[in-house]
Protein backbone atom coordinates (compact mmCIF):
# COMPACT_ATOMS: atom_id res chain seq x y z
CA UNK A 1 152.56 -230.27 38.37
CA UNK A 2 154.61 -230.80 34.90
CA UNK A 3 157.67 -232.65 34.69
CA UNK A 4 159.19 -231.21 31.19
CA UNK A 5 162.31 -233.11 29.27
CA UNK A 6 163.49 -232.55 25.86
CA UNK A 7 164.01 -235.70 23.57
CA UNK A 8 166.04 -236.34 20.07
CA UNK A 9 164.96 -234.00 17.63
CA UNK A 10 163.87 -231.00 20.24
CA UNK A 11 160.69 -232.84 20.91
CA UNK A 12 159.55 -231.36 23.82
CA UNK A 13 158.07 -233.96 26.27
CA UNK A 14 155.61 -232.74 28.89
CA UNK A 15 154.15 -234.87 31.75
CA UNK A 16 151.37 -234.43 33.78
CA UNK A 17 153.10 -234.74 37.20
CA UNK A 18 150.33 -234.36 40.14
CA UNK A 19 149.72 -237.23 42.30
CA UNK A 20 147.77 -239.55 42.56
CA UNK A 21 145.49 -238.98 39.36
CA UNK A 22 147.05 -236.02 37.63
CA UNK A 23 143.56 -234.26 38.84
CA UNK A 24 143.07 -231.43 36.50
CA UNK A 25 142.66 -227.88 38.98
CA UNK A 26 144.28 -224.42 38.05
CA UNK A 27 147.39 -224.10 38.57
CA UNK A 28 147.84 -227.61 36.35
CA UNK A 29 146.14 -225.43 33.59
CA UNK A 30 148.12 -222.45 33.50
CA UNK A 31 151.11 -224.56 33.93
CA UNK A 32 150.27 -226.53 30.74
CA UNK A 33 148.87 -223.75 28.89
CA UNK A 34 152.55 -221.83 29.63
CA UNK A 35 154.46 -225.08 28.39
CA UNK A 36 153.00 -225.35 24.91
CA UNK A 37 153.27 -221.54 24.42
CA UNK A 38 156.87 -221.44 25.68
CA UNK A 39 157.90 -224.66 23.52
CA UNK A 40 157.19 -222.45 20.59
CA UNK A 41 160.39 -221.03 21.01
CA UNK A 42 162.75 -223.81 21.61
CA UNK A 43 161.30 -227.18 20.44
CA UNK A 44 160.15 -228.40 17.01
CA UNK A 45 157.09 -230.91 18.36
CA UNK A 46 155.30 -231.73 21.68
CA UNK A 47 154.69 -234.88 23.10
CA UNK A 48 152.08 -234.76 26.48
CA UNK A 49 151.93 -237.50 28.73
CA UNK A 50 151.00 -238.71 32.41
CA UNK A 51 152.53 -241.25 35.09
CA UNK A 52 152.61 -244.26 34.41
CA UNK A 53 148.90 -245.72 34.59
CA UNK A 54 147.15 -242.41 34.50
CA UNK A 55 146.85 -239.55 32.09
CA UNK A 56 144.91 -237.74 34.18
CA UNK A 57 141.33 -238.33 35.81
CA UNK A 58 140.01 -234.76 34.85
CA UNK A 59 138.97 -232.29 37.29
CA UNK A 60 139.80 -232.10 40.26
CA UNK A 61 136.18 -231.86 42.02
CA UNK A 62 137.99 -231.62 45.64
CA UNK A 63 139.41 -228.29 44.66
CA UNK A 64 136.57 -226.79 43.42
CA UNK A 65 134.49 -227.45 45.41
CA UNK A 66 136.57 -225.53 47.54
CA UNK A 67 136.98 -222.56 44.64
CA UNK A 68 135.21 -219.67 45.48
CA UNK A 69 133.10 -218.11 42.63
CA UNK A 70 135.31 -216.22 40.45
CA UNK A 71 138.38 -219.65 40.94
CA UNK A 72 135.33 -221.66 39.28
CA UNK A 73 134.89 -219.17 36.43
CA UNK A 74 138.52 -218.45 36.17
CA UNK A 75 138.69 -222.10 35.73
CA UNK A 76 136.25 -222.27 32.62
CA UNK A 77 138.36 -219.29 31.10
CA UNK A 78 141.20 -222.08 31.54
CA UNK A 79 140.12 -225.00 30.17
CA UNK A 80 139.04 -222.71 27.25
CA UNK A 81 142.28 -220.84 26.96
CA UNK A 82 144.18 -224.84 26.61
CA UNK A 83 142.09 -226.18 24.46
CA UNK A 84 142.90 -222.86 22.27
CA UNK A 85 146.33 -223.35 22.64
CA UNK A 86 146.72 -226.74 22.22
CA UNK A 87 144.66 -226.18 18.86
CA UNK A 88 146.47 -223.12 17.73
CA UNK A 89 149.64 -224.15 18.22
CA UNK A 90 151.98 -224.33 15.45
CA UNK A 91 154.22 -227.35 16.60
CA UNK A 92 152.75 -230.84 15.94
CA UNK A 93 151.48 -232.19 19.05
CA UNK A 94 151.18 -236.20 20.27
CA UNK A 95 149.23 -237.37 23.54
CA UNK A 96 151.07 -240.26 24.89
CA UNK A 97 147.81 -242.01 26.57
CA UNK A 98 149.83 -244.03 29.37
CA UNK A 99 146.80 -244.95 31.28
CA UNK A 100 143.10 -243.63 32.21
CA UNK A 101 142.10 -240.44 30.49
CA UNK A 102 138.85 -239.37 31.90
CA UNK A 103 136.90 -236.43 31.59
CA UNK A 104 138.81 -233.28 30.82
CA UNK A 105 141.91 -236.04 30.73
CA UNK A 106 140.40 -236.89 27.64
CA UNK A 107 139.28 -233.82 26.41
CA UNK A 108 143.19 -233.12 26.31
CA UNK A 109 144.45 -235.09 24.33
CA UNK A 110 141.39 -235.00 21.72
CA UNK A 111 143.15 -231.36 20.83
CA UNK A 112 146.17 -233.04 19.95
CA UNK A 113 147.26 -233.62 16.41
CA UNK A 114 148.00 -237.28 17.21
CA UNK A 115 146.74 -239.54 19.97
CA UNK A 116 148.92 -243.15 20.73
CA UNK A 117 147.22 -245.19 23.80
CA UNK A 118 148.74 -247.83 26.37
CA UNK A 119 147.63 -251.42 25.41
CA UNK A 120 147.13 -251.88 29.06
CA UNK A 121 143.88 -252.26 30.42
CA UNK A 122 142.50 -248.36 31.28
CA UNK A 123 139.58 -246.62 30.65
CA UNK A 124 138.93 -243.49 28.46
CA UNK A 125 135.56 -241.63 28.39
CA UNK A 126 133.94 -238.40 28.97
CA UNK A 127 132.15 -239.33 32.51
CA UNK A 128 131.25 -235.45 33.00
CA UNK A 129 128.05 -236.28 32.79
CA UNK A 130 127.93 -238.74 35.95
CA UNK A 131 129.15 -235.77 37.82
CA UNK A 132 126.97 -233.37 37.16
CA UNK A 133 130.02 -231.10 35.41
CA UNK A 134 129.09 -229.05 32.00
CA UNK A 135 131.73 -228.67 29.77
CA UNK A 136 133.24 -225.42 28.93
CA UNK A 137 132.20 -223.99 25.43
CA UNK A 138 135.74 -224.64 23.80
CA UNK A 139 136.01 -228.23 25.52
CA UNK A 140 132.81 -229.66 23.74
CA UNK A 141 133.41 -227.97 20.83
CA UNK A 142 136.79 -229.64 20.42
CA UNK A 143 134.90 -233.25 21.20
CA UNK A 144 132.36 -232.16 18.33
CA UNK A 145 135.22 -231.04 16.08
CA UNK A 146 137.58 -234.08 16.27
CA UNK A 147 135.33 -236.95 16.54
CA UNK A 148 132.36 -238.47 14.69
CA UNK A 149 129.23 -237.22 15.31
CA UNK A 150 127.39 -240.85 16.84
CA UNK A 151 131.10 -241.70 18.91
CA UNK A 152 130.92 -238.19 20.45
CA UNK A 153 127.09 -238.07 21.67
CA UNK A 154 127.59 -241.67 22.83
CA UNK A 155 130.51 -240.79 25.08
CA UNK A 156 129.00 -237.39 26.33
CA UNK A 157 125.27 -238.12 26.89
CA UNK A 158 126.48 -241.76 28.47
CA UNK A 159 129.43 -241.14 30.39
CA UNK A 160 130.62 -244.81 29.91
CA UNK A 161 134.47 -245.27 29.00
CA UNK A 162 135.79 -247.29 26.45
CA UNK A 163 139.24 -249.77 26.48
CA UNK A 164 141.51 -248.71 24.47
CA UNK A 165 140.71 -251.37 22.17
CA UNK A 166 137.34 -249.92 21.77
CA UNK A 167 138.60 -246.20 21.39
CA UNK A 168 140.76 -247.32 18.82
CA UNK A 169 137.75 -248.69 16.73
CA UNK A 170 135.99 -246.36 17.46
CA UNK A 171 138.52 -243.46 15.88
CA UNK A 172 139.42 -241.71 19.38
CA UNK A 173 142.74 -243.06 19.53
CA UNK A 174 145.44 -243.72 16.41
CA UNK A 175 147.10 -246.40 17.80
CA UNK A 176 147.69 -248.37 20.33
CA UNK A 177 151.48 -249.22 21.72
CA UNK A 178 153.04 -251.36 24.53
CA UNK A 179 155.58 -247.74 25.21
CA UNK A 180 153.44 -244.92 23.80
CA UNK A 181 155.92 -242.38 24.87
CA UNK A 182 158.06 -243.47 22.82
CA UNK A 183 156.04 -244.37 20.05
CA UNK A 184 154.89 -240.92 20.68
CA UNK A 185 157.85 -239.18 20.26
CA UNK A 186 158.77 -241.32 17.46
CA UNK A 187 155.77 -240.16 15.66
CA UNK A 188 156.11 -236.63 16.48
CA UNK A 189 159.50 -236.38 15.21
CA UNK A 190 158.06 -237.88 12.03
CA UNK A 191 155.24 -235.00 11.82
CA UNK A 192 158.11 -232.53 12.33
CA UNK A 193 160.50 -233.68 10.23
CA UNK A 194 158.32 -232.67 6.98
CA UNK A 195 158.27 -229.17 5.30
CA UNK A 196 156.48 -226.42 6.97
CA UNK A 197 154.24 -229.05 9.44
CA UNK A 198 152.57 -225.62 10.56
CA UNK A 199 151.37 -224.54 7.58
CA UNK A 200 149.67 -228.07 7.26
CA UNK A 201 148.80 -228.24 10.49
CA UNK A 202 147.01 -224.94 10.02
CA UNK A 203 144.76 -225.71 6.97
CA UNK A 204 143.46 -228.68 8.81
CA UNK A 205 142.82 -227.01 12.17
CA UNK A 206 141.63 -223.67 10.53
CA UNK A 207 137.85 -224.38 10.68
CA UNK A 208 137.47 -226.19 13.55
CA UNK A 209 139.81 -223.79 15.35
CA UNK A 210 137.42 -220.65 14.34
CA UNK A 211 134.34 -222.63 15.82
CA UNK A 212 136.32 -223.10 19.10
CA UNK A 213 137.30 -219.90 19.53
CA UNK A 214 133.42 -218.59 18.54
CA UNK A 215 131.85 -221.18 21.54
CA UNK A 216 134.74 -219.64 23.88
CA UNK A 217 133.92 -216.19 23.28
CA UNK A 218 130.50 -216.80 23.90
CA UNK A 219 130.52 -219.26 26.65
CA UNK A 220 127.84 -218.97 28.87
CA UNK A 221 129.81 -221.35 31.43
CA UNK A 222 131.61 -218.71 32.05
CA UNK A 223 129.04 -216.76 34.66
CA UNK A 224 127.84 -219.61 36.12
CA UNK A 225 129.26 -223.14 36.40
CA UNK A 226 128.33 -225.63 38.64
């Protein structure tokens, strides 16, 4: 599911690793959700990734719709619990947007500190809508919290993806790079590099972080999704 290196610098480098898409289910949750809370301990900045022309295509839809009840509901709690984590966490964190990032595959890296896309062509949108799939309470909160108010309702209430030539324009990516990994880690090594990056990194999460947490602990997603 994750494929986890270490570069220069202790920045910890996890990859989505499940074939074909990196399809989002739950067991590729709590596995990422246990990675950022374990680097805590041993690295000083987080870079997340995918293969080579995919971040990852969201949820999985085949497994849940073979999820009974409380896997579906246990899978909101999830995506909440990430997007917390990812949020909360005091180590500087960079998406490395190698390829399509779809769905909750975008949702991810939208709680990162810093997001670097491929220059290749891809496509990156929030298609839940053309699925029929709600979003979790701390998922749209986090769209609503790091981008502006006319590029998020566009890419929820339309479902259409952007290039990443568009996303860049239109402030959902920070750059775009013919390696992003490594541009990634290059970065993150910079935001870790300066004086207490968690105390920073708190002041500007703080508010947005307490709204997130608010939506999750209210979510009504989780007793009854799709």
């Amino acid at each position: 599911m994750l494929d986890i290196t270490h570069a220069e610098s202790r920045i910890a480098v996890i990859r989505l690793s499940r074939p074909p898409v990196n399809a989002i289910n739950l067991e590729l949750l709590a596995g990422l959700t246990e990675a950022l809370e374990d680097a805590e301990s041993n690295a000083r900045g987080i870079v997340l990734t995918g293969s080579e022309t995919v971040f990852s295509a969201g949820i999985d839809l085949k497994d849940i719709g073979r999820y009974d009840r409380d896997q579906r509901l246990e899978t909101v709690r999830r995506i909440n619990a990430l997007v917390i984590a990812a949020i909360a966490s005091p180590l500087p964190i960079v998406a490395a947007i190698t390829g399509h990032a779809l769905g909750g595959g975008l949702v991810i890296p939208l709680c990162c500190d810093w997001r670097l896309a491929t220059t290749r062509p891809c496509k990156l949108g929030l298609n839940e809508i053309n699925a029929g799939v709600p979003f979790p309470a701390a998922a749209i909160e986090a769209v609503r919290q790091t981008l502006d108010p006319a590029v998020a309702r566009r890419l929820v209430l339309s479902g259409d993806p952007l290039t990443p030539q568009q996303a860049l324009a239109q402030g959902v990516v920070d750059g775009l790079c013919d390696d992003p990994v490594a541009a990634a880690i290059d970065r993150c090594r910079k935001l870790a590099s300066v004086p207490d990056p968690a105390r920073f990194k708190a002041q500007w999460w703080g508010p947005a972080l307490t709204s997130i947490r608010a939506a999750a602990a209210d979510d009504p997603m989780i007793h009854s999704w799709l």
